[in-house]
PDB file of N, CA and C in Angstrom:
ATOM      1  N   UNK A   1       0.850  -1.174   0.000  1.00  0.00           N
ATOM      2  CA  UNK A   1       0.000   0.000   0.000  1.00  0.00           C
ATOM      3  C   UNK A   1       0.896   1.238   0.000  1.00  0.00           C
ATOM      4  N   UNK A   2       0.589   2.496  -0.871  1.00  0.00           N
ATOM      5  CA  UNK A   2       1.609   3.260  -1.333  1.00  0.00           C
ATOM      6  C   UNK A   2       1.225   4.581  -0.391  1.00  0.00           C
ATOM      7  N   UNK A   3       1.793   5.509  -0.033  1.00  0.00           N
ATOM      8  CA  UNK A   3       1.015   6.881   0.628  1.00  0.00           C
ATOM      9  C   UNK A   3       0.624   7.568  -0.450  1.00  0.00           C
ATOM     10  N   UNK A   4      -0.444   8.146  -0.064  1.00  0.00           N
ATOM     11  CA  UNK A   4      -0.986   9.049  -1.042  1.00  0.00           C
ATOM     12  C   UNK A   4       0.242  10.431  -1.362  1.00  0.00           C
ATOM     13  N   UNK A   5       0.109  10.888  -2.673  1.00  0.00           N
ATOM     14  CA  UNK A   5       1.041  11.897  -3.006  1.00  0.00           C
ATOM     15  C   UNK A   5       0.153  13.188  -2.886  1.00  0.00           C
ATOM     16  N   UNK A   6       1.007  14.168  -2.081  1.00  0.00           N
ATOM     17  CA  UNK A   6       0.383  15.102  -1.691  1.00  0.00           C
ATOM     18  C   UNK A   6       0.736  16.401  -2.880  1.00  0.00           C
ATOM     19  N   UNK A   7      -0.334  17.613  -3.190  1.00  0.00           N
ATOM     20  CA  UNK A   7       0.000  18.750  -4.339  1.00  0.00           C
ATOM     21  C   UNK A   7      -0.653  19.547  -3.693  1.00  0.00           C
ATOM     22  N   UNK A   8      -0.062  21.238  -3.153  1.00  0.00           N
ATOM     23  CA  UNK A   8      -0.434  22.505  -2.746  1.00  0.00           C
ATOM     24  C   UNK A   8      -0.986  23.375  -3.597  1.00  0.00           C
ATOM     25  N   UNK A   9      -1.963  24.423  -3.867  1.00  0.00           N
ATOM     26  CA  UNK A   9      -2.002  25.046  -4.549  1.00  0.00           C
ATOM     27  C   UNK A   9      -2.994  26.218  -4.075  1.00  0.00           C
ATOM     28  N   UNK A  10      -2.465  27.551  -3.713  1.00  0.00           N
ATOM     29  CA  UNK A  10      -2.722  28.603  -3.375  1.00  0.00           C
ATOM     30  C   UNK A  10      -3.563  29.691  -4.258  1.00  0.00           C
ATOM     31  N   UNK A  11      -4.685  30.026  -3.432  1.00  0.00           N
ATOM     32  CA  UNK A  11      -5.378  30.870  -4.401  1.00  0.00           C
ATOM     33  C   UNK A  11      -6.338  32.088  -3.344  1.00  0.00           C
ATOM     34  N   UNK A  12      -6.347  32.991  -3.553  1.00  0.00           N
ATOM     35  CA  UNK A  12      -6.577  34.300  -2.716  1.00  0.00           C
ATOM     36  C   UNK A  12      -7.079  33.833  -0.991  1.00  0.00           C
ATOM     37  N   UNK A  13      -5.485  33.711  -0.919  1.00  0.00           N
ATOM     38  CA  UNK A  13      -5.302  33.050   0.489  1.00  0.00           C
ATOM     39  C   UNK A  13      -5.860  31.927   1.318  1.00  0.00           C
ATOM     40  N   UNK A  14      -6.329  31.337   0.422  1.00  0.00           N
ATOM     41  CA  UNK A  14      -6.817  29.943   0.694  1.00  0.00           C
ATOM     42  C   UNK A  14      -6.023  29.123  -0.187  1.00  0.00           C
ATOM     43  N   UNK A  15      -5.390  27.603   0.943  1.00  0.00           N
ATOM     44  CA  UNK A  15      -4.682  26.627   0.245  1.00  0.00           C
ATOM     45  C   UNK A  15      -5.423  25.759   0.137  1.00  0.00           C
ATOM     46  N   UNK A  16      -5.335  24.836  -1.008  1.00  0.00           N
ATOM     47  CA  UNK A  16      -5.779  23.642  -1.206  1.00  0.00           C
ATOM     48  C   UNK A  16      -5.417  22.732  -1.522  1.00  0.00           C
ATOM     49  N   UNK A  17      -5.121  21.333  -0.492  1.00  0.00           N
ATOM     50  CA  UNK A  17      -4.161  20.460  -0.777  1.00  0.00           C
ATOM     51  C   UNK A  17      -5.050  19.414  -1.204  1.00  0.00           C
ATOM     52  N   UNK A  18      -4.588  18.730  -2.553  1.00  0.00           N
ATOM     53  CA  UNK A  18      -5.127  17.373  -3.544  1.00  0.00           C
ATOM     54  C   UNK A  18      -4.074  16.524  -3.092  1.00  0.00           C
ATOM     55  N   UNK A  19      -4.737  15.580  -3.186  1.00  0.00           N
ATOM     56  CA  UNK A  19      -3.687  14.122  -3.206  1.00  0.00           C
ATOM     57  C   UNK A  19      -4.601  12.708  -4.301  1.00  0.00           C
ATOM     58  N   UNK A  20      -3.776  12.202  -4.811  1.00  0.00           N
ATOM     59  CA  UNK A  20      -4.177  10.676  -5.504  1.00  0.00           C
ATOM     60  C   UNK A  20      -3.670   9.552  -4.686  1.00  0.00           C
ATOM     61  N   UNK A  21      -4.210   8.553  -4.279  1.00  0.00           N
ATOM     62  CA  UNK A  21      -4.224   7.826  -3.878  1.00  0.00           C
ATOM     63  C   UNK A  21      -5.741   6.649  -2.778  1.00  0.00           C
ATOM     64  N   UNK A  22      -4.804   6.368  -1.715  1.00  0.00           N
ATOM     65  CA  UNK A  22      -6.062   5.737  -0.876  1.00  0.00           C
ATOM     66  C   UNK A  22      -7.255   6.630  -0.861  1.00  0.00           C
ATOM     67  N   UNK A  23      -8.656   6.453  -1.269  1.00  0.00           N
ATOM     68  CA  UNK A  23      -9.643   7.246  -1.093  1.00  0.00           C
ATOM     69  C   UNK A  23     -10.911   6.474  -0.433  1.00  0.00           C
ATOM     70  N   UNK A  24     -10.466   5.570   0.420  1.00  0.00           N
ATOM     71  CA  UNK A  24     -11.146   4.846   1.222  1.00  0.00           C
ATOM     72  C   UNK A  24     -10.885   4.735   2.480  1.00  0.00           C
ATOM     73  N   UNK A  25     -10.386   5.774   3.379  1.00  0.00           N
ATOM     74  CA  UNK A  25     -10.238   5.977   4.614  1.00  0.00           C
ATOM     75  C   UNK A  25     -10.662   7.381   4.995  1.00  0.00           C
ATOM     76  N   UNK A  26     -10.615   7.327   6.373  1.00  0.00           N
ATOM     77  CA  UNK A  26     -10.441   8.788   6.665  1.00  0.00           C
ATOM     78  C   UNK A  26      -9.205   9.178   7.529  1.00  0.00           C
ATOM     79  N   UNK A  27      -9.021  10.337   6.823  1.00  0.00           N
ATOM     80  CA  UNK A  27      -7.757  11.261   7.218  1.00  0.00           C
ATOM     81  C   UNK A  27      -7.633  12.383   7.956  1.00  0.00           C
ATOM     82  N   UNK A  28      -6.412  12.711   9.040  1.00  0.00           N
ATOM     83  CA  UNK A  28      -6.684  13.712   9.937  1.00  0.00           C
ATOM     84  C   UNK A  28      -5.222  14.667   8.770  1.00  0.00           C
ATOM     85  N   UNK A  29      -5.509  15.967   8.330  1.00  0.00           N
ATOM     86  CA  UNK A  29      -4.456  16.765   7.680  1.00  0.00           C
ATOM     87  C   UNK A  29      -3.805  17.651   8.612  1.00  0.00           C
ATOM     88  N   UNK A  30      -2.550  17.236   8.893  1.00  0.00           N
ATOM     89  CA  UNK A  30      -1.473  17.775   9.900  1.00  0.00           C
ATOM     90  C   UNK A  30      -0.935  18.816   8.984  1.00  0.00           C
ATOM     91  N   UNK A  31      -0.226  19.806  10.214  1.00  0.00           N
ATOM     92  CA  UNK A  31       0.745  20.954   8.671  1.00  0.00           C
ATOM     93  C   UNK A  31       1.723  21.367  10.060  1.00  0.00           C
ATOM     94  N   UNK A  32       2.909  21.691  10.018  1.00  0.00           N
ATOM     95  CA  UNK A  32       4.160  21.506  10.605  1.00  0.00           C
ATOM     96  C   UNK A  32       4.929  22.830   9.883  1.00  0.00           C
ATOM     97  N   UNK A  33       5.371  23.658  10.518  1.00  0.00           N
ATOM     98  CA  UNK A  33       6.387  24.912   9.961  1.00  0.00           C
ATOM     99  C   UNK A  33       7.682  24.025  10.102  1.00  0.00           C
ATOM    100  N   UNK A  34       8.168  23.223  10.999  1.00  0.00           N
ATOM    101  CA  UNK A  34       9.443  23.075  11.318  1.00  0.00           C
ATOM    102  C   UNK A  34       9.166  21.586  11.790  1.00  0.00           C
ATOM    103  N   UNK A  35      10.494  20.314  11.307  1.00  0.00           N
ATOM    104  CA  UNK A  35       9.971  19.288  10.574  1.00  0.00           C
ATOM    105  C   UNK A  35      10.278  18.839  12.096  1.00  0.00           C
ATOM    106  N   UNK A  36      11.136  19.395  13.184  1.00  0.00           N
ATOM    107  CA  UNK A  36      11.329  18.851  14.583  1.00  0.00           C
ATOM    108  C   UNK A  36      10.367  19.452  15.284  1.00  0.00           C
ATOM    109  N   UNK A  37       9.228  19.882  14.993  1.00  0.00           N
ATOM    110  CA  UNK A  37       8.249  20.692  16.109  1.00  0.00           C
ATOM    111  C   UNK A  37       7.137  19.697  15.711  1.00  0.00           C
ATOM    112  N   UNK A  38       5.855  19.751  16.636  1.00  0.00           N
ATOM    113  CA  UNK A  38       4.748  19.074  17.188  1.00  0.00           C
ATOM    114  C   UNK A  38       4.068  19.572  15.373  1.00  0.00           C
ATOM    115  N   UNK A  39       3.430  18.479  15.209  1.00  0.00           N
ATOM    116  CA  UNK A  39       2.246  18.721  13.829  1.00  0.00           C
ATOM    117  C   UNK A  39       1.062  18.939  14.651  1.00  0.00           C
ATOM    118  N   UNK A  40       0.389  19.961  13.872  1.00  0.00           N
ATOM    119  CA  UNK A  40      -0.901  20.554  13.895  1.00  0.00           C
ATOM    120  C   UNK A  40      -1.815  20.029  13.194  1.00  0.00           C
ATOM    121  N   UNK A  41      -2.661  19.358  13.981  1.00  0.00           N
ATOM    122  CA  UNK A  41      -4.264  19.022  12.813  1.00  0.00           C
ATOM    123  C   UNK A  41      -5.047  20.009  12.463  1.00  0.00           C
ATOM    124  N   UNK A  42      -5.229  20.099  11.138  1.00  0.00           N
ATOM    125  CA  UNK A  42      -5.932  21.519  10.316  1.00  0.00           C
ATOM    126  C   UNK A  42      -7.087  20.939  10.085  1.00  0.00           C
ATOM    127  N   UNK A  43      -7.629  19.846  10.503  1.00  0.00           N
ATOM    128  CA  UNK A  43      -8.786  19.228   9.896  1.00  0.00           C
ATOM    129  C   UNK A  43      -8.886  17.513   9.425  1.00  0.00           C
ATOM    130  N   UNK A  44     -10.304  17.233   9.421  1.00  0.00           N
ATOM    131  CA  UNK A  44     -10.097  15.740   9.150  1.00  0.00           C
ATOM    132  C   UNK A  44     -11.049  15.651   8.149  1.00  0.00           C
ATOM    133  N   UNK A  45     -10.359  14.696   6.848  1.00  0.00           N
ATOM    134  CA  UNK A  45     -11.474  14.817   5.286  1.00  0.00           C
ATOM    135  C   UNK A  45     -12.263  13.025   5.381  1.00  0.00           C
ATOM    136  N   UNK A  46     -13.285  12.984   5.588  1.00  0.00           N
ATOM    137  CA  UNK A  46     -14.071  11.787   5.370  1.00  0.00           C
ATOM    138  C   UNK A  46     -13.561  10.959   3.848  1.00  0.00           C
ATOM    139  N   UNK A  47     -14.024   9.971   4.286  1.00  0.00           N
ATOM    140  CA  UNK A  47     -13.484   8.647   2.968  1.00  0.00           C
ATOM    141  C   UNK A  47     -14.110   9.278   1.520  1.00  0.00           C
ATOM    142  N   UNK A  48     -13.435   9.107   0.431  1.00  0.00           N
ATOM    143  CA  UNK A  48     -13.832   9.345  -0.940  1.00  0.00           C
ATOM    144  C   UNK A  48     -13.252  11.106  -1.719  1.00  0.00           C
ATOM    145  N   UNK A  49     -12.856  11.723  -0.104  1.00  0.00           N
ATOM    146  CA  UNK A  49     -12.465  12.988  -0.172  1.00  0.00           C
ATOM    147  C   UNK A  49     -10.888  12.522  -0.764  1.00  0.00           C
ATOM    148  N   UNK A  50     -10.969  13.939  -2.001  1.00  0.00           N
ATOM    149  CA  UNK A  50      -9.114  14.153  -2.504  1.00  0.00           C
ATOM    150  C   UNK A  50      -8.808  15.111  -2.019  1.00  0.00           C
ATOM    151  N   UNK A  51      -9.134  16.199  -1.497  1.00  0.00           N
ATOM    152  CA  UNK A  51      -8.875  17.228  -1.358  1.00  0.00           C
ATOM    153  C   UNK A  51      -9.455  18.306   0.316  1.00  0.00           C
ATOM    154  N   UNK A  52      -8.782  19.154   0.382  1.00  0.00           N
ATOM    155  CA  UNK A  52      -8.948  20.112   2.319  1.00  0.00           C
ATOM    156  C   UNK A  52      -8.785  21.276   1.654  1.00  0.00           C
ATOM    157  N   UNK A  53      -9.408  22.474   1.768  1.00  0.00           N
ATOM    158  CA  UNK A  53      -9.201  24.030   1.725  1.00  0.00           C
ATOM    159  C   UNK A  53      -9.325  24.341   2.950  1.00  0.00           C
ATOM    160  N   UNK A  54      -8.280  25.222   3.033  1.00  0.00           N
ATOM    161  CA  UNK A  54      -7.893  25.939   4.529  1.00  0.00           C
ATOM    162  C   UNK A  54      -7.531  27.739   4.315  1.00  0.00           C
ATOM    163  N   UNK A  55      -7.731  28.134   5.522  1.00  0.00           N
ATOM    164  CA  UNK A  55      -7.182  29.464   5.160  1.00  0.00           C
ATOM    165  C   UNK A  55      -6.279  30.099   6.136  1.00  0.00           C
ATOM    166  N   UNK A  56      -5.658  31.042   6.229  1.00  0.00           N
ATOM    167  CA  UNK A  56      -5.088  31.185   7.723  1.00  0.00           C
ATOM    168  C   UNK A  56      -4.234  30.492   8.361  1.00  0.00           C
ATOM    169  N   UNK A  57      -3.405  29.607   7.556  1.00  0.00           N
ATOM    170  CA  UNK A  57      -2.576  28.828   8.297  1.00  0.00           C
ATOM    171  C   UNK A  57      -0.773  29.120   7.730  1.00  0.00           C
ATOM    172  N   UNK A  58      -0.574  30.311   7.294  1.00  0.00           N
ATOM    173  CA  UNK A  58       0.537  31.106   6.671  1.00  0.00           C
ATOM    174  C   UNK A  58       1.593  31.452   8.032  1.00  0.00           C
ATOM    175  N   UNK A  59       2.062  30.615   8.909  1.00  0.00           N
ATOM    176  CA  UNK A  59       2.766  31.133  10.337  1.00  0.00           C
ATOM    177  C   UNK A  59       4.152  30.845   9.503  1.00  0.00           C
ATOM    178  N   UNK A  60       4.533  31.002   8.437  1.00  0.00           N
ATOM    179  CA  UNK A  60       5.903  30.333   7.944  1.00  0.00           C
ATOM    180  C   UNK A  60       6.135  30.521   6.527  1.00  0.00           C
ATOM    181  N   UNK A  61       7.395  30.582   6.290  1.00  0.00           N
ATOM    182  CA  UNK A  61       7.569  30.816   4.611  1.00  0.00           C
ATOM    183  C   UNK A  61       7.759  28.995   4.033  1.00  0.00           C
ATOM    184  N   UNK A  62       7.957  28.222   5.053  1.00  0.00           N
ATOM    185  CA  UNK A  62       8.006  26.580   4.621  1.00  0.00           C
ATOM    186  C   UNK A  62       7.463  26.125   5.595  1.00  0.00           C
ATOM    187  N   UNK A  63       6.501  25.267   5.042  1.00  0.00           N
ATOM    188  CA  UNK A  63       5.342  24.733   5.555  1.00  0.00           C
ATOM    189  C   UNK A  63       5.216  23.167   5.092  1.00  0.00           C
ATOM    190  N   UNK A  64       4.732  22.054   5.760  1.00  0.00           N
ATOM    191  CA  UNK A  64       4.793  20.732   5.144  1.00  0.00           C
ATOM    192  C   UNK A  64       3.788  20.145   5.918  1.00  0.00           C
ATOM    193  N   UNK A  65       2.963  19.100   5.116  1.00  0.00           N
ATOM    194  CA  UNK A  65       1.599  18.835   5.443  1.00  0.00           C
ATOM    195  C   UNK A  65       1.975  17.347   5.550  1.00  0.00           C
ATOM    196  N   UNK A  66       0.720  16.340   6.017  1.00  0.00           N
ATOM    197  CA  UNK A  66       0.903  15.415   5.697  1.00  0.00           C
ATOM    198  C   UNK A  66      -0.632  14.549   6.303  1.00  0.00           C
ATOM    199  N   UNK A  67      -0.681  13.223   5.983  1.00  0.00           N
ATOM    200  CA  UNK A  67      -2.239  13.268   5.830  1.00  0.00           C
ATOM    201  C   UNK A  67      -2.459  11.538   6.668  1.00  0.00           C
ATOM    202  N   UNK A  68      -2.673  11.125   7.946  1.00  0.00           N
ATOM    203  CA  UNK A  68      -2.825  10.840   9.028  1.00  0.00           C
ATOM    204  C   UNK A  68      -3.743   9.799   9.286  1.00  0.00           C
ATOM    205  N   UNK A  69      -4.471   8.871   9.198  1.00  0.00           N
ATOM    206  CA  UNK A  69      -4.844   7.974   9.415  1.00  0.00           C
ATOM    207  C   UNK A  69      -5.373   7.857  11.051  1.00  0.00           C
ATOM    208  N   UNK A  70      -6.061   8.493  11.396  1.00  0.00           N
ATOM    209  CA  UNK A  70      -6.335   8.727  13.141  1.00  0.00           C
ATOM    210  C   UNK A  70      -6.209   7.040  13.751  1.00  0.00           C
ATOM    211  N   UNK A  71      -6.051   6.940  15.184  1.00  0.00           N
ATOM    212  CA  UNK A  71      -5.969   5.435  15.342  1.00  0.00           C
ATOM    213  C   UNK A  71      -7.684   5.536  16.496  1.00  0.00           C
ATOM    214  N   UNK A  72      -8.002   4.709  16.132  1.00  0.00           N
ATOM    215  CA  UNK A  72      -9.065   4.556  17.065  1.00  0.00           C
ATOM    216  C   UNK A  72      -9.179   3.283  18.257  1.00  0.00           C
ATOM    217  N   UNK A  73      -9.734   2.891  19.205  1.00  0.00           N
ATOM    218  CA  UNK A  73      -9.586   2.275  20.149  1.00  0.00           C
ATOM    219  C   UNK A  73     -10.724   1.179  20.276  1.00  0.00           C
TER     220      UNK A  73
END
């Protein structure tokens, strides 16, 4: 099973991150300024979802996302 590939794309200050891949789970979307600091959940996209628009989350000139698999109990 491969990770989904993640693509950014900015548009009057709202980002919107696409990905291809697994589209049969659900995902929690983390975003991280600095790759040794705590990730931030920006949101969680239900199964069949490719895509999260966000706004307001500009604390950094490099920014890196990544897309989370919550564990449940």
């Amino acid at each position: 099973m491969s990770s989904p590939q993640l693509a950014l794309t900015v548009s009057n200050m709202t980002q919107n991150l696409q990905w291809a891949g697994l589209t049969h789970v659900v995902y929690d979307v983390q975003g991280v300024t600095n790759l040794l600091g705590s990730w931030t959940t920006l949101g969680r996209v239900a199964n069949t979802a490719t895509n999260f628009s966000f706004t307001n989350w500009n604390s950094g000139p490099q920014q890196f996302y990544r897309l989370v698999v919550p564990w449940r109990l």
